[in-house]
C-alpha atoms as a PDB file:
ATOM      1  CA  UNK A   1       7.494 131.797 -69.998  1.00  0.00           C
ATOM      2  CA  UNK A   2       8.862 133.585 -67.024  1.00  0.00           C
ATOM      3  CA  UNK A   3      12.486 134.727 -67.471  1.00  0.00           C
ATOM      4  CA  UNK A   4      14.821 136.150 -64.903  1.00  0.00           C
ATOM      5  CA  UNK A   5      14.399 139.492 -66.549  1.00  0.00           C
ATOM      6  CA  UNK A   6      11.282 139.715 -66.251  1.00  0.00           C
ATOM      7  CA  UNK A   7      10.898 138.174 -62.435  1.00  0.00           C
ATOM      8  CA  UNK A   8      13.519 141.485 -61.700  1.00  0.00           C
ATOM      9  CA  UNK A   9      10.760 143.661 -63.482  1.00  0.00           C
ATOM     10  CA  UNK A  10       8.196 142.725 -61.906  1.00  0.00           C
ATOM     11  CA  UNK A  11       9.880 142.785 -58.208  1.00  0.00           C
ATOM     12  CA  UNK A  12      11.122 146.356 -59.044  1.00  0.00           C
ATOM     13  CA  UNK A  13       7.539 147.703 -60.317  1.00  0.00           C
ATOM     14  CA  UNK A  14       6.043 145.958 -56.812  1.00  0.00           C
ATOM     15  CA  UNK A  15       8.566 147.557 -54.648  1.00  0.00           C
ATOM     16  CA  UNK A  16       8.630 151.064 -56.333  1.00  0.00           C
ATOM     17  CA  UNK A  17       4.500 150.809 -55.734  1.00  0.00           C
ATOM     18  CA  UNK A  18       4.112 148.764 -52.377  1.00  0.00           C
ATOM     19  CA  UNK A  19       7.227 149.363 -50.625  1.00  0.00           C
ATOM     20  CA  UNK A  20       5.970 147.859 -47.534  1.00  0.00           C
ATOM     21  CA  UNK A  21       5.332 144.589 -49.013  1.00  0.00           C
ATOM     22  CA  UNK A  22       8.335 141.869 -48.490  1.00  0.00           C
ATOM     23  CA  UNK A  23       9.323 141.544 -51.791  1.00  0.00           C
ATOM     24  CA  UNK A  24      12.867 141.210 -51.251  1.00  0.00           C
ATOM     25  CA  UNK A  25      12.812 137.353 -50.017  1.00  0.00           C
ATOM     26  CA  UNK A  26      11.129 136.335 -53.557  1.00  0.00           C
ATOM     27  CA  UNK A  27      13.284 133.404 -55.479  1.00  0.00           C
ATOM     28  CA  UNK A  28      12.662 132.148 -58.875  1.00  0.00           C
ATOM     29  CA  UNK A  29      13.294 128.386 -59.229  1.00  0.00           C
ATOM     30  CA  UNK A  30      12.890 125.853 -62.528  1.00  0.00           C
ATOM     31  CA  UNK A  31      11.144 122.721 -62.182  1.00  0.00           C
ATOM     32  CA  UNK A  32      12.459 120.693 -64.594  1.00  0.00           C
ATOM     33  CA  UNK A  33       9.789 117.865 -62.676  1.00  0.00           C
ATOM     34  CA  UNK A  34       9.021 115.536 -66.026  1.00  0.00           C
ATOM     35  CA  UNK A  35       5.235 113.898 -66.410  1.00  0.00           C
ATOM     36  CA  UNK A  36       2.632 115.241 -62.917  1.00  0.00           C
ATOM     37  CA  UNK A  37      -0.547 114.099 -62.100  1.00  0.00           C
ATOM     38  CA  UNK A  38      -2.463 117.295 -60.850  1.00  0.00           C
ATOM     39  CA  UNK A  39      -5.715 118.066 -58.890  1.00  0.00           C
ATOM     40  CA  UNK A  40      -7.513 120.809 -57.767  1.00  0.00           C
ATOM     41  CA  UNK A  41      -8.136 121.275 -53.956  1.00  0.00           C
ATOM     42  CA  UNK A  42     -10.433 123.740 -53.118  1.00  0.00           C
ATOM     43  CA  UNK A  43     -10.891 124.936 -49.483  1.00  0.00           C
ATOM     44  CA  UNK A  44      -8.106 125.504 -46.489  1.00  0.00           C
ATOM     45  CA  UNK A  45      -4.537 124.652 -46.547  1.00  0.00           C
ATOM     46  CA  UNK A  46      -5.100 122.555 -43.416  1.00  0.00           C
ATOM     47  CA  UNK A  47      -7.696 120.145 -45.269  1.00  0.00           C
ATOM     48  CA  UNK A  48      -5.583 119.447 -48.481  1.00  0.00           C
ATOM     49  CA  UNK A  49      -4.330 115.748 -46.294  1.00  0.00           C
ATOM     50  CA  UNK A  50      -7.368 113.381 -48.149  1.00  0.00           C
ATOM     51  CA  UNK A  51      -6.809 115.283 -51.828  1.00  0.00           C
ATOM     52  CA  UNK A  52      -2.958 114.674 -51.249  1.00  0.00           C
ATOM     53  CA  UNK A  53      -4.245 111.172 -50.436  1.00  0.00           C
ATOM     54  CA  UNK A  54      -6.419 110.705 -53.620  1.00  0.00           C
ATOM     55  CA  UNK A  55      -3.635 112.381 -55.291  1.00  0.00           C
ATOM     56  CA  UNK A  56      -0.940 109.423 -54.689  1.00  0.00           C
ATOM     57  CA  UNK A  57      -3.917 106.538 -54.819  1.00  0.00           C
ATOM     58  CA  UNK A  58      -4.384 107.953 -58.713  1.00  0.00           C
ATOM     59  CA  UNK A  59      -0.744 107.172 -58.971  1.00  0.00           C
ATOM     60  CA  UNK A  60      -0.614 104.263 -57.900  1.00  0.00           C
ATOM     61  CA  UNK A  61      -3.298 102.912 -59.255  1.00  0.00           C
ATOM     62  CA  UNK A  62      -2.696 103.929 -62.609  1.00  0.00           C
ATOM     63  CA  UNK A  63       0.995 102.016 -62.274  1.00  0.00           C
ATOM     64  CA  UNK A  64       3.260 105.019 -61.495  1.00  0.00           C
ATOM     65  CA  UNK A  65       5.386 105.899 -58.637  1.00  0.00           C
ATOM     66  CA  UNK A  66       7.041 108.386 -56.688  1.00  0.00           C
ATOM     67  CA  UNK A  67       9.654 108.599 -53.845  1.00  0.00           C
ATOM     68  CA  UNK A  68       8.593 112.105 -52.265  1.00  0.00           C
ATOM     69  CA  UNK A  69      12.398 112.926 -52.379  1.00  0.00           C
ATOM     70  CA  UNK A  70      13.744 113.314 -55.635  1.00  0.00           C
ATOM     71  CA  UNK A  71       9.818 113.661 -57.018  1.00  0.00           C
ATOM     72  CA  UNK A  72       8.189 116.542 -54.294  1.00  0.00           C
ATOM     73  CA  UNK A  73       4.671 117.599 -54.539  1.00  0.00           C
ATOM     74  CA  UNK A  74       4.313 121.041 -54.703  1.00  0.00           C
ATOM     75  CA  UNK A  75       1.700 123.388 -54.391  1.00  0.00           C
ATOM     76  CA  UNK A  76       0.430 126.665 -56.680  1.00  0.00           C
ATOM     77  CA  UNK A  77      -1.875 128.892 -55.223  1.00  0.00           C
ATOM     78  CA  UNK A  78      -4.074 130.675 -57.213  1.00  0.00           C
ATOM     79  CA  UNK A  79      -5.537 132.790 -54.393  1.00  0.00           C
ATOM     80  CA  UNK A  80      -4.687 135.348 -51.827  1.00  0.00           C
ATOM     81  CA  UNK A  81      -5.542 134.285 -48.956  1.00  0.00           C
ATOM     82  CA  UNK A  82      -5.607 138.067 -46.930  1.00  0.00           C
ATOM     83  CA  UNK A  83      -8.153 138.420 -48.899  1.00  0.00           C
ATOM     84  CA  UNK A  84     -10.208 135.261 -49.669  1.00  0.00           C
ATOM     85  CA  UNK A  85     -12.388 133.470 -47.308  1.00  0.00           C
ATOM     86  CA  UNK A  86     -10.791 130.029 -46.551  1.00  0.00           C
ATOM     87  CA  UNK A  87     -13.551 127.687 -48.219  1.00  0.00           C
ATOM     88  CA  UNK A  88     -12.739 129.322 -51.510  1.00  0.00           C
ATOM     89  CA  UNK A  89      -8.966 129.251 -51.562  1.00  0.00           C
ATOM     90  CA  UNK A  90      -8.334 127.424 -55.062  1.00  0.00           C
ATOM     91  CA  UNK A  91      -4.877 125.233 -54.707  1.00  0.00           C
ATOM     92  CA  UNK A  92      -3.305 123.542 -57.774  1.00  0.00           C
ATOM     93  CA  UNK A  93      -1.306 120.423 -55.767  1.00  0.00           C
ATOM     94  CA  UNK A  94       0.970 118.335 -58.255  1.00  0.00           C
ATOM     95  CA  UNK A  95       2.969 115.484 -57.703  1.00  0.00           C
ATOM     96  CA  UNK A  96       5.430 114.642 -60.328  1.00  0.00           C
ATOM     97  CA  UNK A  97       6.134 110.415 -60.736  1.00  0.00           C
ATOM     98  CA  UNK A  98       7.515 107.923 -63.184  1.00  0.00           C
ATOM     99  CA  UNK A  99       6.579 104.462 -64.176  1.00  0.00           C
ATOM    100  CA  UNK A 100       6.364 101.438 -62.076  1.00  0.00           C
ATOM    101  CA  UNK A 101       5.946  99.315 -65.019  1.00  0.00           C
ATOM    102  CA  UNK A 102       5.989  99.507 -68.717  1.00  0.00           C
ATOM    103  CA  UNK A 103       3.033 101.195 -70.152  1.00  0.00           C
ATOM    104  CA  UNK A 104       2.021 100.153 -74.121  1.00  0.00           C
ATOM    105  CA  UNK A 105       0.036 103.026 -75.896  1.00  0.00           C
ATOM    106  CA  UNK A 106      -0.807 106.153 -74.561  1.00  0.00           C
ATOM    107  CA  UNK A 107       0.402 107.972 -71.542  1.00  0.00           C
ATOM    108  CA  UNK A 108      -1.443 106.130 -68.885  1.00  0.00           C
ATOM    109  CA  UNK A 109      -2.696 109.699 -67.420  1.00  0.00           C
ATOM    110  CA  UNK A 110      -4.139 110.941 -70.613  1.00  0.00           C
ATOM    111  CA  UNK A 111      -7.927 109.665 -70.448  1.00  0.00           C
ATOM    112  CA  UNK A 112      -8.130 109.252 -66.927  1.00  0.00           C
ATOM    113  CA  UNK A 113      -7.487 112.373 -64.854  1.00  0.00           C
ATOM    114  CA  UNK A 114     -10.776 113.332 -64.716  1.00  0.00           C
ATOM    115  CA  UNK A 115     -11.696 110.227 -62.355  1.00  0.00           C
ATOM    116  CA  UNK A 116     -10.129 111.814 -59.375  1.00  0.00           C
ATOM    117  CA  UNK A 117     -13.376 112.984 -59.095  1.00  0.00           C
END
């Protein structure tokens, strides 16, 4: 769990070491976002349209919905891409929803993610 605390610690030990980095702008925010479907794009920022695409077709097709307002996508990069070649940049893109319908059992997400394929 990341605490305020420890976001301040972490700023302060970057900009006592890399001063000229722009530290300074960094925010911490809570997403408090409920059930996400999640995928894994791999590749540039500019080609993550068609796995955005897939993304909200799995929704949909599995009876859930989202309104893109109140229920954003957002993205987590897990690469730094100064210093990684743009084919390899690794991008976590999740897009919280709720149900359309009533679902009886399990979560409707919980044997299926894997056929975003």
């Amino acid at each position: 769990l990341v605490t305020a605390d420890l976001a301040r610690s972490v700023i302060a030990a970057v900009q006592s070491k890399r001063p000229d980095l722009q530290v300074g702008d960094l925010r911490m925010v809570r997403l408090d976002e409920g059930p996400a479907a999640q995928v894994m794009h791999i590749g540039p920022y500019t080609t993550e349209g068609p796995t955005i695409e897939r993304l909200h077709a799995f929704i949909h097709d599995h009876g859930l919905e989202f309104d893109g307002i109140r229920h954003k996508h957002h993205e987590i990069y897990l690469n730094d891409p100064r210093r990684t070649r743009p084919d390899r940049l690794r991008t976590i893109i999740r897009q919280p929803y709720w149900p359309r319908r009533a679902t009886v059992g399990r979560h409707p997400l919980a044997t299926d993610a894997a056929s975003l394929g």
